[in-house]
PDB file of N, CA and C in Angstrom:
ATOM      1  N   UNK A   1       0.826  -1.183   0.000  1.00  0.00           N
ATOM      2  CA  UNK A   1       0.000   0.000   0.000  1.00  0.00           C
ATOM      3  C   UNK A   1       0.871   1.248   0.000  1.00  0.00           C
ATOM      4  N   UNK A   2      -0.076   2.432  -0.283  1.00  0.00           N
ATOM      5  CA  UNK A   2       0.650   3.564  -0.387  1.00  0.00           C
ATOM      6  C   UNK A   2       1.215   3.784   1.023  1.00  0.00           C
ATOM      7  N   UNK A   3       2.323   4.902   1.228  1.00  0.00           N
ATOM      8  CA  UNK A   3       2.620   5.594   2.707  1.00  0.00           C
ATOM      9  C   UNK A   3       2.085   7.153   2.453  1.00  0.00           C
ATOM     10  N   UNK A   4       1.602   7.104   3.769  1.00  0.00           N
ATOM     11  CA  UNK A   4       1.243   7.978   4.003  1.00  0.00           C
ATOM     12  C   UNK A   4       1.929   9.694   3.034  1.00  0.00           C
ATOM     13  N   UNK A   5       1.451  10.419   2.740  1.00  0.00           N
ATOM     14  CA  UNK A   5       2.147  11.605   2.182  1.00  0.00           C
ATOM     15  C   UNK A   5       3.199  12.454   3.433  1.00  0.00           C
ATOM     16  N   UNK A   6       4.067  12.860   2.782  1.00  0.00           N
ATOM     17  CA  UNK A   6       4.427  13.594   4.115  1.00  0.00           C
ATOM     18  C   UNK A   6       5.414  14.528   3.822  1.00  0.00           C
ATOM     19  N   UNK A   7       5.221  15.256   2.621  1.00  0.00           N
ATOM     20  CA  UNK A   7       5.520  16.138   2.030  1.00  0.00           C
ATOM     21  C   UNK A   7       7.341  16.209   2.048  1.00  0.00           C
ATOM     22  N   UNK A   8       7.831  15.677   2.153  1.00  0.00           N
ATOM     23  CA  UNK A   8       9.130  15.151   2.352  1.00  0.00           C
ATOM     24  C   UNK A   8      10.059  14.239   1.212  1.00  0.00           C
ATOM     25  N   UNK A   9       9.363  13.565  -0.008  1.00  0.00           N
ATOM     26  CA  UNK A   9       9.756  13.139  -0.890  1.00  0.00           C
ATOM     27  C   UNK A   9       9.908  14.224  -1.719  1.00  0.00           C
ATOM     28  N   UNK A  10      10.780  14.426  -2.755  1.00  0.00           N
ATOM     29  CA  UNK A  10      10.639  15.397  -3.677  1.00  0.00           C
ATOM     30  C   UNK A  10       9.905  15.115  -4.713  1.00  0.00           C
ATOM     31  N   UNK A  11       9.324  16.242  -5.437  1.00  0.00           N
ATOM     32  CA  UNK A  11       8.289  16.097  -6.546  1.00  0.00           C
ATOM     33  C   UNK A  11       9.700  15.738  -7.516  1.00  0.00           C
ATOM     34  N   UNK A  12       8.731  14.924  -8.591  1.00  0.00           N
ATOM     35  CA  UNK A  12      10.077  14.710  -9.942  1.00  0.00           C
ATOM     36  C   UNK A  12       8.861  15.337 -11.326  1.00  0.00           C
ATOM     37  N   UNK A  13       9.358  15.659 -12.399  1.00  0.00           N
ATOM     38  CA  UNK A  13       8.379  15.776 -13.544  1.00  0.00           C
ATOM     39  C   UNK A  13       9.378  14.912 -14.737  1.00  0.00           C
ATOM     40  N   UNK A  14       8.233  13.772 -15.223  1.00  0.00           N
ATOM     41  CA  UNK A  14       8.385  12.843 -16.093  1.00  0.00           C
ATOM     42  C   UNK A  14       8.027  13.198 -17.604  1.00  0.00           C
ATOM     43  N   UNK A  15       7.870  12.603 -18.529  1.00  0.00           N
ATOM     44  CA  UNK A  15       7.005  12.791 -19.596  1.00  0.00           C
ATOM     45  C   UNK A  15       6.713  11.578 -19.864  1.00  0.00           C
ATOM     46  N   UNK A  16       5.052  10.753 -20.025  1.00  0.00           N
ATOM     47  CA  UNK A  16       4.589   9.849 -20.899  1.00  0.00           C
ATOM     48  C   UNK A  16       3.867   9.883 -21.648  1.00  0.00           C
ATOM     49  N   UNK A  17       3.500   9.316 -22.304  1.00  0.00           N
ATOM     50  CA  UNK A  17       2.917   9.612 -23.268  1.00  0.00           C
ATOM     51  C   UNK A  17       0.967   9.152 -22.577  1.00  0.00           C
ATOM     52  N   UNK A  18       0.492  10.180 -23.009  1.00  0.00           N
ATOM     53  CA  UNK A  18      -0.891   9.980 -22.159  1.00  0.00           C
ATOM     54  C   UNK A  18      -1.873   8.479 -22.591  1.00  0.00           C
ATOM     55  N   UNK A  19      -1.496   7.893 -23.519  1.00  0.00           N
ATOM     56  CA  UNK A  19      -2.734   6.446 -23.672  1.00  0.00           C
ATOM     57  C   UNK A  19      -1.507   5.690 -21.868  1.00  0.00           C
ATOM     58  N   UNK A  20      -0.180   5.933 -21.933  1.00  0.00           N
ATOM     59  CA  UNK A  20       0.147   4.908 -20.901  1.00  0.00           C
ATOM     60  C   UNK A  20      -0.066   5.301 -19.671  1.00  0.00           C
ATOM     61  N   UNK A  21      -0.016   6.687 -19.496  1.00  0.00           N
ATOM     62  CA  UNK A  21      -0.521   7.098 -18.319  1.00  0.00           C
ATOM     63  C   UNK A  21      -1.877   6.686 -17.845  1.00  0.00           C
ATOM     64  N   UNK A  22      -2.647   6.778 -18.916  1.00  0.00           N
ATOM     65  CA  UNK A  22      -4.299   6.100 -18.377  1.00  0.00           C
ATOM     66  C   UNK A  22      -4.282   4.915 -18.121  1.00  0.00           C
ATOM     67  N   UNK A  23      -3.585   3.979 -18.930  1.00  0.00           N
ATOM     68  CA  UNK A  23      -3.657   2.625 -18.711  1.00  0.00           C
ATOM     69  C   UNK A  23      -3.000   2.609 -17.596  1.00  0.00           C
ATOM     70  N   UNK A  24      -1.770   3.267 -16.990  1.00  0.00           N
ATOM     71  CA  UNK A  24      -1.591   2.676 -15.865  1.00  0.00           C
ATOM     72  C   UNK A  24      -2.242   3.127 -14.677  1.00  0.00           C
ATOM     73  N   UNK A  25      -2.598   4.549 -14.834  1.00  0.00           N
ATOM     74  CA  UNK A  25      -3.821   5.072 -13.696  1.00  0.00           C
ATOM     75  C   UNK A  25      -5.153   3.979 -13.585  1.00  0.00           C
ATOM     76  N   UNK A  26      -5.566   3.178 -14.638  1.00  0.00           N
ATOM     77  CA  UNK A  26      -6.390   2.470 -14.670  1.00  0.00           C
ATOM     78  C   UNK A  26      -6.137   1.474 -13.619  1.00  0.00           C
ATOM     79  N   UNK A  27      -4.861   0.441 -13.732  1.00  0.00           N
ATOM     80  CA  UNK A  27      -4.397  -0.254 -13.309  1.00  0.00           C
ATOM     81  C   UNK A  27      -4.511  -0.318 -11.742  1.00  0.00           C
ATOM     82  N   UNK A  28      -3.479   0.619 -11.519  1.00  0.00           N
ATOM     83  CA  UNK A  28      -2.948   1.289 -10.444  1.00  0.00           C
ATOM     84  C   UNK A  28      -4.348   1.203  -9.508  1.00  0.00           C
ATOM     85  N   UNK A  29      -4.934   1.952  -9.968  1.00  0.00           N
ATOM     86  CA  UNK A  29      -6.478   2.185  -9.420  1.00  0.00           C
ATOM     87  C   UNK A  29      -7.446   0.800  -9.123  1.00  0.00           C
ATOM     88  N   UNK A  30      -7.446  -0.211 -10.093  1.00  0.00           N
ATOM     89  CA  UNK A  30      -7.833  -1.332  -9.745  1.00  0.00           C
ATOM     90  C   UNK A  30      -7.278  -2.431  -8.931  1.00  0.00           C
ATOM     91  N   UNK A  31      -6.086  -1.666  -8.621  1.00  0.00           N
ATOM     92  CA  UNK A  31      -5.309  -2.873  -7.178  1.00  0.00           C
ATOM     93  C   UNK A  31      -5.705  -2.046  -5.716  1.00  0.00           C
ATOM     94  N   UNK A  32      -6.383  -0.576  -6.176  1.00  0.00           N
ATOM     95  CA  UNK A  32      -6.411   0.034  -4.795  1.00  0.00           C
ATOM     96  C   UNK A  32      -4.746   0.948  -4.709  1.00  0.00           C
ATOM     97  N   UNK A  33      -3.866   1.302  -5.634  1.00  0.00           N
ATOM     98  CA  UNK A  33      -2.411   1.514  -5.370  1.00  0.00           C
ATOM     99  C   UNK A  33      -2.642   2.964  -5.900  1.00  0.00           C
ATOM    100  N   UNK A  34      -1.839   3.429  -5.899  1.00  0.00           N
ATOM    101  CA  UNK A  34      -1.594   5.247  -6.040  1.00  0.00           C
ATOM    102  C   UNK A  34      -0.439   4.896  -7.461  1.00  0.00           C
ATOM    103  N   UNK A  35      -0.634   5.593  -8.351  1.00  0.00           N
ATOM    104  CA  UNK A  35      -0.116   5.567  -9.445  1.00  0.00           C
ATOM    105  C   UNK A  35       1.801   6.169  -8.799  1.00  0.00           C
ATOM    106  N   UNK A  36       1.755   6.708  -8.150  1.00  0.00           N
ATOM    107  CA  UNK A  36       3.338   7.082  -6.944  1.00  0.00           C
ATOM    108  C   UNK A  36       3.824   5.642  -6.427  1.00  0.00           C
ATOM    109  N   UNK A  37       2.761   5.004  -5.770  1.00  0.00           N
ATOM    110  CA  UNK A  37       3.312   3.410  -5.307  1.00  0.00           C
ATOM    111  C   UNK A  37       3.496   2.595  -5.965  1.00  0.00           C
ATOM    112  N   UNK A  38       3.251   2.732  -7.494  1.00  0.00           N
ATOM    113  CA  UNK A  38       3.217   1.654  -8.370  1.00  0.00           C
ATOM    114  C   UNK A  38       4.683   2.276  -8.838  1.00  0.00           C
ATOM    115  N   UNK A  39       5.140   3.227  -9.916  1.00  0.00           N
ATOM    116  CA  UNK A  39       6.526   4.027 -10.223  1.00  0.00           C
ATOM    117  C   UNK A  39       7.259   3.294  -8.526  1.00  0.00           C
ATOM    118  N   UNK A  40       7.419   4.125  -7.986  1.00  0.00           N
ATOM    119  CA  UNK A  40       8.573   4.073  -6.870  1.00  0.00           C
ATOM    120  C   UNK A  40       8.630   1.972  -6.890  1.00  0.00           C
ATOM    121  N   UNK A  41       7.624   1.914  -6.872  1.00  0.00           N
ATOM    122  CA  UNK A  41       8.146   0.094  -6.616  1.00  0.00           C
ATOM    123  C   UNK A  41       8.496  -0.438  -7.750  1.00  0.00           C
ATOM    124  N   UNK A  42       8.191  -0.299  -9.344  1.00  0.00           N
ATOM    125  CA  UNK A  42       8.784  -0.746 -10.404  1.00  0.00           C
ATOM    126  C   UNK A  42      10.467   0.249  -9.964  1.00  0.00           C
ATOM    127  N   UNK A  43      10.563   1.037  -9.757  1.00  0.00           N
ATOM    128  CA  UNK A  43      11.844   2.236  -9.525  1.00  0.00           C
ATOM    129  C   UNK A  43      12.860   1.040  -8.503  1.00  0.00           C
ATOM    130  N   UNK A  44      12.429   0.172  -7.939  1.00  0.00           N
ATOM    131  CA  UNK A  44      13.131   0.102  -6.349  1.00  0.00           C
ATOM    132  C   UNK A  44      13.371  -1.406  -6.838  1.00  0.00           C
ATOM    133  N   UNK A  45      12.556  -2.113  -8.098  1.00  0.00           N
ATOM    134  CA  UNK A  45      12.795  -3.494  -8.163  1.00  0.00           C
ATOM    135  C   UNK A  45      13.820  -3.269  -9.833  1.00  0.00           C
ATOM    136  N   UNK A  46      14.005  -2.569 -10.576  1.00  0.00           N
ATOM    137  CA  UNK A  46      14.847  -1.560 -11.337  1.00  0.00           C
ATOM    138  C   UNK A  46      15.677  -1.673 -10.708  1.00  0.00           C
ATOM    139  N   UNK A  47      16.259  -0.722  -9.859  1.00  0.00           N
ATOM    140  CA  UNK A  47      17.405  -0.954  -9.521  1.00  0.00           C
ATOM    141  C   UNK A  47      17.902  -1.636  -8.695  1.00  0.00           C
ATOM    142  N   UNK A  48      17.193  -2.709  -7.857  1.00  0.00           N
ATOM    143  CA  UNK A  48      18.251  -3.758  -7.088  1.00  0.00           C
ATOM    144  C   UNK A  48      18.147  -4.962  -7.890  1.00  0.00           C
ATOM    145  N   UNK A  49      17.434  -4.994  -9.482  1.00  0.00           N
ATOM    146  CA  UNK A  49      17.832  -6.013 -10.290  1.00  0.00           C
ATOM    147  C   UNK A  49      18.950  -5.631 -11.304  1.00  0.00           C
ATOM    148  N   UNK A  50      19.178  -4.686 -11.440  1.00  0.00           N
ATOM    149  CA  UNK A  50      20.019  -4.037 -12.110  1.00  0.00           C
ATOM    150  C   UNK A  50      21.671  -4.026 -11.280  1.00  0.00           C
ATOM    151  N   UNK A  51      21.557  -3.665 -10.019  1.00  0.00           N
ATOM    152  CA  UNK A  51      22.732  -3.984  -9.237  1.00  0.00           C
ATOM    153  C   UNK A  51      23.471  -5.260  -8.948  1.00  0.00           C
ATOM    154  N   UNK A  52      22.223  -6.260  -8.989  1.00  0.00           N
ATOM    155  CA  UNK A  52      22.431  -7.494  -8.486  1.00  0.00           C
ATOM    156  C   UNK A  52      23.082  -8.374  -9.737  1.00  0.00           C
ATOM    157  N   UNK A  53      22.639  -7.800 -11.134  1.00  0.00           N
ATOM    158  CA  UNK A  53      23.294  -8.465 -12.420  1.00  0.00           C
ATOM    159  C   UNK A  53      24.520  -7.775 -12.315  1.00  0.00           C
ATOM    160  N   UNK A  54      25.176  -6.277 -12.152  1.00  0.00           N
ATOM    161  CA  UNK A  54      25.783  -5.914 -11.963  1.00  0.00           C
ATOM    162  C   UNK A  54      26.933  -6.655 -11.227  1.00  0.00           C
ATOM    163  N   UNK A  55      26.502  -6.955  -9.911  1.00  0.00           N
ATOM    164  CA  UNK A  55      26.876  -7.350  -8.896  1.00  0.00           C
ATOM    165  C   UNK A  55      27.611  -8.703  -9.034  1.00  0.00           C
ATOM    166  N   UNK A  56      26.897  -9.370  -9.683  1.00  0.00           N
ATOM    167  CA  UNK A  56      26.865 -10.947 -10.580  1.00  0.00           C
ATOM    168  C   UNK A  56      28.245 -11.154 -11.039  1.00  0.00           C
ATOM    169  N   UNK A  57      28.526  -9.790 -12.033  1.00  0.00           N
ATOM    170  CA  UNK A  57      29.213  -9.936 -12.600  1.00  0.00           C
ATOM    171  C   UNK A  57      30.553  -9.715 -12.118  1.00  0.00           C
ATOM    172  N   UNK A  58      30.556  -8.738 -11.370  1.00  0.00           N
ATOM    173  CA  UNK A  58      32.007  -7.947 -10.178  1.00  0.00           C
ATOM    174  C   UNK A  58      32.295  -9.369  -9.381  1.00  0.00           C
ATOM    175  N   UNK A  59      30.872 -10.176  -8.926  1.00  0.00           N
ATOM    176  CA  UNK A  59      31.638 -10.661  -7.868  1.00  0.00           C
ATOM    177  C   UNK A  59      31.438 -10.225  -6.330  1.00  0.00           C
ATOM    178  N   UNK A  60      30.255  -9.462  -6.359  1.00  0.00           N
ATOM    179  CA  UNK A  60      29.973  -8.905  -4.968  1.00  0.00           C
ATOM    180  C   UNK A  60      28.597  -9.578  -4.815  1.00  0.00           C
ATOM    181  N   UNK A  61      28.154  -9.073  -3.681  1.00  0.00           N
ATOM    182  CA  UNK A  61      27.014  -9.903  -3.004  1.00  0.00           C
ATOM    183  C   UNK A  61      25.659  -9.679  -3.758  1.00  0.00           C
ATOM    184  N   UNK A  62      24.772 -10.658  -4.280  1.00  0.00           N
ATOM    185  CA  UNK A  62      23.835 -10.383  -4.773  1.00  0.00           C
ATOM    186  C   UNK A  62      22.480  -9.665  -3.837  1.00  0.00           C
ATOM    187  N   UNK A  63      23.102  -9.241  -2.992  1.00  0.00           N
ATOM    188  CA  UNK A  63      21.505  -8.760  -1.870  1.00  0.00           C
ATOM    189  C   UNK A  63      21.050  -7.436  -2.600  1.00  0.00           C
ATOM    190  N   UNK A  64      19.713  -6.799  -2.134  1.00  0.00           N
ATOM    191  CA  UNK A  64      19.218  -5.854  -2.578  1.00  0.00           C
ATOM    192  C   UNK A  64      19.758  -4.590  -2.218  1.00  0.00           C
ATOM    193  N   UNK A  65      20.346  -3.692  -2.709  1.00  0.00           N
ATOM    194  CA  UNK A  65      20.827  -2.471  -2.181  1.00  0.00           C
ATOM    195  C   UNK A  65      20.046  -1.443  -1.656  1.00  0.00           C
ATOM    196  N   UNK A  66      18.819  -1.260  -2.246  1.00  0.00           N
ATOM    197  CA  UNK A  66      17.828  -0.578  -2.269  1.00  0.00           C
ATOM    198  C   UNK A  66      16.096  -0.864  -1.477  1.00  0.00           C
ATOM    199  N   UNK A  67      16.042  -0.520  -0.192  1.00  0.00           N
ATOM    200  CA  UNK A  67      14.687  -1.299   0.589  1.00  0.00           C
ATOM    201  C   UNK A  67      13.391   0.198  -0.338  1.00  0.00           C
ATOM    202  N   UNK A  68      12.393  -0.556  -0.540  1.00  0.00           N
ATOM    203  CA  UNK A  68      11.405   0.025  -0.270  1.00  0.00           C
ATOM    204  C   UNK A  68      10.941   0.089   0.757  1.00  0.00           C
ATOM    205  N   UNK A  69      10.266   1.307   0.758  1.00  0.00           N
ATOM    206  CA  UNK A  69       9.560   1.692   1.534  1.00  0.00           C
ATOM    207  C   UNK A  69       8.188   1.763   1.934  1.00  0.00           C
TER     208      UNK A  69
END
């Protein structure tokens, strides 16, 4: 679920293209999720899969670098 607001994250400005924005506001909306909780958690599984192939490859520990929140 979402967290609470708490005016403390910074705003970001994106560009999509608006048919994907609806579809995913659609989405988003039919799990009960905030179109913010859906981004930040694709954002947070992005980059600790991205580190961890990274990681793979160096030779360092495959754990997640990055906790959601």
């Amino acid at each position: 679920m979402a967290r609470p607001a708490t005016g403390k994250t910074p705003l970001r400005n994106i560009r999509v293209p608006d048919e994907l924005w609806s579809a995913a506001m659609a989405e988003a909306k039919g799990e009960g999720r905030s179109l913010t909780d859906v981004i930040v958690s694709d954002l947070h599984r992005y980059v600790n899969r991205r580190r961890r192939e990274r990681g793979a490859l160096d030779g360092e520990s495959a754990t997640d670098v990055v906790e959601q929140g």
